[in-house]
Each structure stands twice: as C-alpha cells, then as structure tokens.
PDB file of N, CA and C in Angstrom:
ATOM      1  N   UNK A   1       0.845  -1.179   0.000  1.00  0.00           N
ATOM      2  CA  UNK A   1       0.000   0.000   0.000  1.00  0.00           C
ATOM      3  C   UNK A   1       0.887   1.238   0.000  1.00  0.00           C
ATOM      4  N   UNK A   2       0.812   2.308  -1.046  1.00  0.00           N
ATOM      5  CA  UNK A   2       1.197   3.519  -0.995  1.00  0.00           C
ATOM      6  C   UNK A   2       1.258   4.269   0.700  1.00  0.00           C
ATOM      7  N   UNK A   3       2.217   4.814   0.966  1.00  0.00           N
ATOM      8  CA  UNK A   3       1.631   5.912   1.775  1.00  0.00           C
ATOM      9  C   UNK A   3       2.164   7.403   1.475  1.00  0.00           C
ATOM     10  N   UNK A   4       0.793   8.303   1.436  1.00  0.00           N
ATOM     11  CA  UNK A   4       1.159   9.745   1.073  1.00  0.00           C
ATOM     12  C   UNK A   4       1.287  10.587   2.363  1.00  0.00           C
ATOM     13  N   UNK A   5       2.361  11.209   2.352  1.00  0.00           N
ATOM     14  CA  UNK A   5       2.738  12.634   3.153  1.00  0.00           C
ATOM     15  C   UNK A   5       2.580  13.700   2.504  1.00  0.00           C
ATOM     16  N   UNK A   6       2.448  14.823   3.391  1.00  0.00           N
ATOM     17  CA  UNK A   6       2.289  16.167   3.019  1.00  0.00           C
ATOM     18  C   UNK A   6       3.506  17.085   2.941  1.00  0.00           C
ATOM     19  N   UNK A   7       3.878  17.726   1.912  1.00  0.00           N
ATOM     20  CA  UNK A   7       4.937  18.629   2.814  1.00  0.00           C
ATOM     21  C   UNK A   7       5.055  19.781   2.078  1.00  0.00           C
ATOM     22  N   UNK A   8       5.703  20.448   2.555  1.00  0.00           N
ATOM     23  CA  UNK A   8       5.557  21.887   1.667  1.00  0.00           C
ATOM     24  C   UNK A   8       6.213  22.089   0.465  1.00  0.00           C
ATOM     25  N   UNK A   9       5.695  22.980  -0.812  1.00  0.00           N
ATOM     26  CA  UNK A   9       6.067  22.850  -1.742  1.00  0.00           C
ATOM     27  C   UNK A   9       6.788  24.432  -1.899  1.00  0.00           C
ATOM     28  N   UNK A  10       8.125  24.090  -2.041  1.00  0.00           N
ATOM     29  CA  UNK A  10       8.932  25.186  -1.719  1.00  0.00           C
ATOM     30  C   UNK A  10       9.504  25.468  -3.098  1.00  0.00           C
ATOM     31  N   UNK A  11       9.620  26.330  -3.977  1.00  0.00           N
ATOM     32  CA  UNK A  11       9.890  26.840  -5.009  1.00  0.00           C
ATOM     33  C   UNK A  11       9.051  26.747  -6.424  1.00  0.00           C
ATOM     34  N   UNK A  12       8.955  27.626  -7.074  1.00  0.00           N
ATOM     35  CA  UNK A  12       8.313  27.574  -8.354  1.00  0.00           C
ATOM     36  C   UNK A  12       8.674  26.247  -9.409  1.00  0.00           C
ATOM     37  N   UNK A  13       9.769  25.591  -9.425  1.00  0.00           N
ATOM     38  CA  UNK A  13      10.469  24.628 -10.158  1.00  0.00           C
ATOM     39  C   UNK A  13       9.267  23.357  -9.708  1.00  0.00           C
ATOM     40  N   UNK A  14       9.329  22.850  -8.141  1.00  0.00           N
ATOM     41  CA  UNK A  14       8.776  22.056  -7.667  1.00  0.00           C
ATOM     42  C   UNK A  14       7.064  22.453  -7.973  1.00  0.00           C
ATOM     43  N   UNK A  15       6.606  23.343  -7.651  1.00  0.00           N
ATOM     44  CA  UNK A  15       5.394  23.867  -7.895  1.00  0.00           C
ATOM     45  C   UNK A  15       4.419  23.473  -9.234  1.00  0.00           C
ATOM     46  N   UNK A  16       5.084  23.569 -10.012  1.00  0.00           N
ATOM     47  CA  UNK A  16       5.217  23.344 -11.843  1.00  0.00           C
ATOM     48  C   UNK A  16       5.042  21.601 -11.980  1.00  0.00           C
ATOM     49  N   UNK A  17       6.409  21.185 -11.198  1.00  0.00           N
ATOM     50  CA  UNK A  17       6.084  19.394 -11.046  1.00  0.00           C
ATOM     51  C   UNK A  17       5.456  19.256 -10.670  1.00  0.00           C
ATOM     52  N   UNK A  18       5.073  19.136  -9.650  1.00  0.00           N
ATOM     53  CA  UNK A  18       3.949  18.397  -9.101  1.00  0.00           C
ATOM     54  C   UNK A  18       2.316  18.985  -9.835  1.00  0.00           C
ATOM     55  N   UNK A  19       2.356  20.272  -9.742  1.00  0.00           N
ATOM     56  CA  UNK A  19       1.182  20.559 -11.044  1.00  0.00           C
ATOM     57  C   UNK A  19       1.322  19.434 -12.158  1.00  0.00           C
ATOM     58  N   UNK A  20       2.314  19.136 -12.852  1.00  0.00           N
ATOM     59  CA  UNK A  20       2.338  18.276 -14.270  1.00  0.00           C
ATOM     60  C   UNK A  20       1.393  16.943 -13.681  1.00  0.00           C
ATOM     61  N   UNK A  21       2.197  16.811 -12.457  1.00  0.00           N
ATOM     62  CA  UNK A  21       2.076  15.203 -12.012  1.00  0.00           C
ATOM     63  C   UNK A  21       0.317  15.197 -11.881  1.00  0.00           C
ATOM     64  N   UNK A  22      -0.177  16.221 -11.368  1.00  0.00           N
ATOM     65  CA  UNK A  22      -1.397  15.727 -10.791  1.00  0.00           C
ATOM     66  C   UNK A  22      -2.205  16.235 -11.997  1.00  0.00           C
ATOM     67  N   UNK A  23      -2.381  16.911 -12.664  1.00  0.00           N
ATOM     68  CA  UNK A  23      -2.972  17.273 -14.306  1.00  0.00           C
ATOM     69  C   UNK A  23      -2.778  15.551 -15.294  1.00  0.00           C
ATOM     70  N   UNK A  24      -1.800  15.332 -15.172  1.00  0.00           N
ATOM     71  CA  UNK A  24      -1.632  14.476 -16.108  1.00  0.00           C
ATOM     72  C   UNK A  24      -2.009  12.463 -15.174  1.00  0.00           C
ATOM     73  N   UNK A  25      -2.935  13.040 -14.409  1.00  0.00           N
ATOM     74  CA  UNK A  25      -3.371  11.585 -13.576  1.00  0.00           C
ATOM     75  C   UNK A  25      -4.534  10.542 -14.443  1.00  0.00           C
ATOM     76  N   UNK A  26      -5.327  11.786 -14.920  1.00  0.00           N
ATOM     77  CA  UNK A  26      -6.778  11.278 -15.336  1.00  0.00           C
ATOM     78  C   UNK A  26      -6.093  10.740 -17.039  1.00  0.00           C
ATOM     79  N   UNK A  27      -4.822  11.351 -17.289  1.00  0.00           N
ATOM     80  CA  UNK A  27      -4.268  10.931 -18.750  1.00  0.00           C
ATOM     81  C   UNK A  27      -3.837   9.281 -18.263  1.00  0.00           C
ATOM     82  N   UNK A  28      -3.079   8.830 -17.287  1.00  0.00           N
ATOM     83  CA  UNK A  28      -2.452   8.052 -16.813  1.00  0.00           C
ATOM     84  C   UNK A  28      -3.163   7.096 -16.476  1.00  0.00           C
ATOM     85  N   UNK A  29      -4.180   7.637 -16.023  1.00  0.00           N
ATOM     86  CA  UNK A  29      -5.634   6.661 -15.759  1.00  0.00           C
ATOM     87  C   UNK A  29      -6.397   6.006 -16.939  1.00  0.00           C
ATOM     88  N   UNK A  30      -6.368   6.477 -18.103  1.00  0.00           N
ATOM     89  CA  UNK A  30      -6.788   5.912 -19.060  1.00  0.00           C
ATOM     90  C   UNK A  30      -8.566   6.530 -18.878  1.00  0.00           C
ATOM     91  N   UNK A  31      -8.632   8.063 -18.698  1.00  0.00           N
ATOM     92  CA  UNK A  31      -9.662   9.006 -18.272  1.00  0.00           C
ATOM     93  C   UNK A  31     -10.148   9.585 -19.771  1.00  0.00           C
ATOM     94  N   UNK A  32      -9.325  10.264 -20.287  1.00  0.00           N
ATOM     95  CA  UNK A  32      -9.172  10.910 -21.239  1.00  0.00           C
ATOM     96  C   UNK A  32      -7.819  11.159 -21.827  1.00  0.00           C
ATOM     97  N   UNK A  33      -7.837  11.508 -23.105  1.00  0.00           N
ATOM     98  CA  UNK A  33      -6.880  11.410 -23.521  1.00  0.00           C
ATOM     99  C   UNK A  33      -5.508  12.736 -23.286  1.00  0.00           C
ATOM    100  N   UNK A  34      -6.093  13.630 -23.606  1.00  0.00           N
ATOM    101  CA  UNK A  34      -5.750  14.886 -23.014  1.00  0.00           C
ATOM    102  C   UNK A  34      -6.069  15.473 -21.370  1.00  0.00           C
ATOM    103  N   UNK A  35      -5.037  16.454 -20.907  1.00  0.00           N
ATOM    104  CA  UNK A  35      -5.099  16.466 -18.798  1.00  0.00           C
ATOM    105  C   UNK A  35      -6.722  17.528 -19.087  1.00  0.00           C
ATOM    106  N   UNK A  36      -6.257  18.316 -20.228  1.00  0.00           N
ATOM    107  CA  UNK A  36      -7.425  19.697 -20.553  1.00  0.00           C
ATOM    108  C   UNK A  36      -8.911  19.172 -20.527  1.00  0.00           C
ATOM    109  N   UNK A  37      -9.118  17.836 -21.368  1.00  0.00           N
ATOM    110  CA  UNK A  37     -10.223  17.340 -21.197  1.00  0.00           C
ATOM    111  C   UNK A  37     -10.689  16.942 -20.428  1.00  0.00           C
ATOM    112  N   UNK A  38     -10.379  16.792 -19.173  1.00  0.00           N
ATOM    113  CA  UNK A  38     -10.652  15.888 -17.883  1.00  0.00           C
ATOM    114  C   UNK A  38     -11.558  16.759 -17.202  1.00  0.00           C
ATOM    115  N   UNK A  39     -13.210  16.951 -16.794  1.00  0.00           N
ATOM    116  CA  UNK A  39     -13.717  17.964 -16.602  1.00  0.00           C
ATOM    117  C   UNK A  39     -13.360  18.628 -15.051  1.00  0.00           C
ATOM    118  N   UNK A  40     -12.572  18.047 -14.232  1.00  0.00           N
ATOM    119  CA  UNK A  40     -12.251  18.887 -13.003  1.00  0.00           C
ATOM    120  C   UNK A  40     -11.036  19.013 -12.846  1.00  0.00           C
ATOM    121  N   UNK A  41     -10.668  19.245 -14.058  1.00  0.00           N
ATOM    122  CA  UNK A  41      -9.044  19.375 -13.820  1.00  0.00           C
ATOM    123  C   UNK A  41      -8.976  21.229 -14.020  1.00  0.00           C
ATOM    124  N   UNK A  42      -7.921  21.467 -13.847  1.00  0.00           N
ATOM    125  CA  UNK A  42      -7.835  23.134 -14.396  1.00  0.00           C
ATOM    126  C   UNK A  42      -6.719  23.207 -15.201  1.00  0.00           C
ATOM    127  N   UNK A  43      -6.353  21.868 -15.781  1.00  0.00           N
ATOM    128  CA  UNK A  43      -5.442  21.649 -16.925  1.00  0.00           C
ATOM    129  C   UNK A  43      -5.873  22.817 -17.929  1.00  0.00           C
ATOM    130  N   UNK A  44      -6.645  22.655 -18.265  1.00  0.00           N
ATOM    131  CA  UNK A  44      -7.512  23.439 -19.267  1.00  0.00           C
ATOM    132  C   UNK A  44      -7.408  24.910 -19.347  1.00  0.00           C
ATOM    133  N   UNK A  45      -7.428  25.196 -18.233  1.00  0.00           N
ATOM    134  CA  UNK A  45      -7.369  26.361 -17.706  1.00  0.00           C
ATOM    135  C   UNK A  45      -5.734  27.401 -18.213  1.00  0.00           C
ATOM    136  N   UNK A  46      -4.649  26.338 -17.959  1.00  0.00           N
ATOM    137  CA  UNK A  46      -3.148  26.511 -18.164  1.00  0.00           C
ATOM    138  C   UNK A  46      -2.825  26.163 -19.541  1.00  0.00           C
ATOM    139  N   UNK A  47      -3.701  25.561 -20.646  1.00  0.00           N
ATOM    140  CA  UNK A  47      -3.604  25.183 -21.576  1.00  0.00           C
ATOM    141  C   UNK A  47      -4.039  26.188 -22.761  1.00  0.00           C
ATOM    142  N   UNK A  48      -5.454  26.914 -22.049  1.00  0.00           N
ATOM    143  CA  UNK A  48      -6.124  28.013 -22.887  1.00  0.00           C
ATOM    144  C   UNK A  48      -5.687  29.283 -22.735  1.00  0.00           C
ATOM    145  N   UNK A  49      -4.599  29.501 -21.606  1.00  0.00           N
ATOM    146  CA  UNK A  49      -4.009  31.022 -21.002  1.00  0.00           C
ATOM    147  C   UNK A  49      -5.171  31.395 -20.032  1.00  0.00           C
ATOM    148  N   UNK A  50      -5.642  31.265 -19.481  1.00  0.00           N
ATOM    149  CA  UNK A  50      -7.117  31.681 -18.800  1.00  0.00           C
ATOM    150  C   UNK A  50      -6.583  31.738 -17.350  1.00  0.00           C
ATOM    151  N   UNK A  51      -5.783  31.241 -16.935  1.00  0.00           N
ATOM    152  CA  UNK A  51      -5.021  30.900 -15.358  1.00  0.00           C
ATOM    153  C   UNK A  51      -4.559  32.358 -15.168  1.00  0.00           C
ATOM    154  N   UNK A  52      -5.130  33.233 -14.250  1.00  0.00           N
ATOM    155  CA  UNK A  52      -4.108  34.239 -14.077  1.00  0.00           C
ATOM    156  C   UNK A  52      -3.744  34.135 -12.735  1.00  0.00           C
ATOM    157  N   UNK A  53      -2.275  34.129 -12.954  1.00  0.00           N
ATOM    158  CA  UNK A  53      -1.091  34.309 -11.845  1.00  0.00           C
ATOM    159  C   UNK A  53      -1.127  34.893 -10.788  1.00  0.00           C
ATOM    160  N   UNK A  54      -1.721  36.503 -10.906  1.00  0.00           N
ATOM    161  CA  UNK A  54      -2.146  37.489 -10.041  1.00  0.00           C
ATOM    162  C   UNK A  54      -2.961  37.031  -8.956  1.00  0.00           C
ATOM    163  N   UNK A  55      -4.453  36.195  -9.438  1.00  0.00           N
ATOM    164  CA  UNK A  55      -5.199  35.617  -8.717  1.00  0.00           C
ATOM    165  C   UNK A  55      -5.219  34.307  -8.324  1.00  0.00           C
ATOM    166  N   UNK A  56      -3.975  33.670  -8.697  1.00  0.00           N
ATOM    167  CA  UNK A  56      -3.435  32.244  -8.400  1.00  0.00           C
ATOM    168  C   UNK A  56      -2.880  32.104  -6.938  1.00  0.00           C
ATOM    169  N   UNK A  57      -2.611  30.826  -6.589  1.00  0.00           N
ATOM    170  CA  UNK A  57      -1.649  30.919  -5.579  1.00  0.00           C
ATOM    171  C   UNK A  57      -0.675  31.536  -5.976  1.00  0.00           C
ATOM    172  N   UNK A  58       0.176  32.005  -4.782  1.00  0.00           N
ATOM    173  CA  UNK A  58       1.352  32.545  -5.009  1.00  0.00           C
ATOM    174  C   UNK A  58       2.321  31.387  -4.179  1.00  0.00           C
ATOM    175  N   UNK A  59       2.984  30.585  -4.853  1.00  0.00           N
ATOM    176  CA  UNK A  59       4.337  30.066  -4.047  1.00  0.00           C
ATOM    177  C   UNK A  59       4.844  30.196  -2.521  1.00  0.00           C
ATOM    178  N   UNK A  60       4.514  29.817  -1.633  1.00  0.00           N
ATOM    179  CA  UNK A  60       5.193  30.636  -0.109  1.00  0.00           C
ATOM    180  C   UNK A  60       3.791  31.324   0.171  1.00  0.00           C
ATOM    181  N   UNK A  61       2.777  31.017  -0.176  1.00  0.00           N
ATOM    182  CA  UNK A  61       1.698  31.967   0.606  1.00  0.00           C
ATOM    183  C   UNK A  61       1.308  31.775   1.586  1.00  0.00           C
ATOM    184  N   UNK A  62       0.950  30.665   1.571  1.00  0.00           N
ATOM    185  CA  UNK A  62       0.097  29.529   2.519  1.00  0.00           C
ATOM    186  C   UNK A  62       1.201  28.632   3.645  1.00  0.00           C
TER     187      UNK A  62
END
C-alpha cells in the first residue's frame, strides 16, 4: 500500500512538477486522452491562457 505525506512545496520549479504530475493523472488513468479534457481538472485552464497568476496561488503563501 502507498503511503502519502504532506509537505511543503517550496519553489516555483517544484510547484510546476507536481502541477504536471497531478494534471496528467486522469491521462495516466486511461480518463481521457488529453489532462485539458478531464472535466475537473484546471489543466484546461493553463492550456487556454485563462489561469491568471495574479489571482493564483502565489508560491510561499500559505
């Protein structure tokens, strides 16, 4: 059995990975073919430019 921990995600580099990782689950899953198509993903979102940064997390916020 997997076990998941939490921990903080400290820099923009890491931030970006783990975004890929969890966008590209429902691809991995054999969900859809594309992360964009997956309807609760916000792949889509980063794919169409629609994500703005300003109103995003910010890295170190939380």
């Amino acid at each position: 059995m997997r076990s998941f921990r939490a921990f903080e995600v400290q820099g923009e580099t890491v931030f970006w990975e783990k975004a890929r990782y969890i966008h590209n689950n429902s691809v991995e899953a054999g969900l859809v073919e594309r992360a964009a198509d997956y309807r609760w993903s916000s792949a889509r979102l980063y794919d169409e430019g629609l994500w703005d940064p300003v109103a995003g997390l910010t890295v170190g916020e939380y």
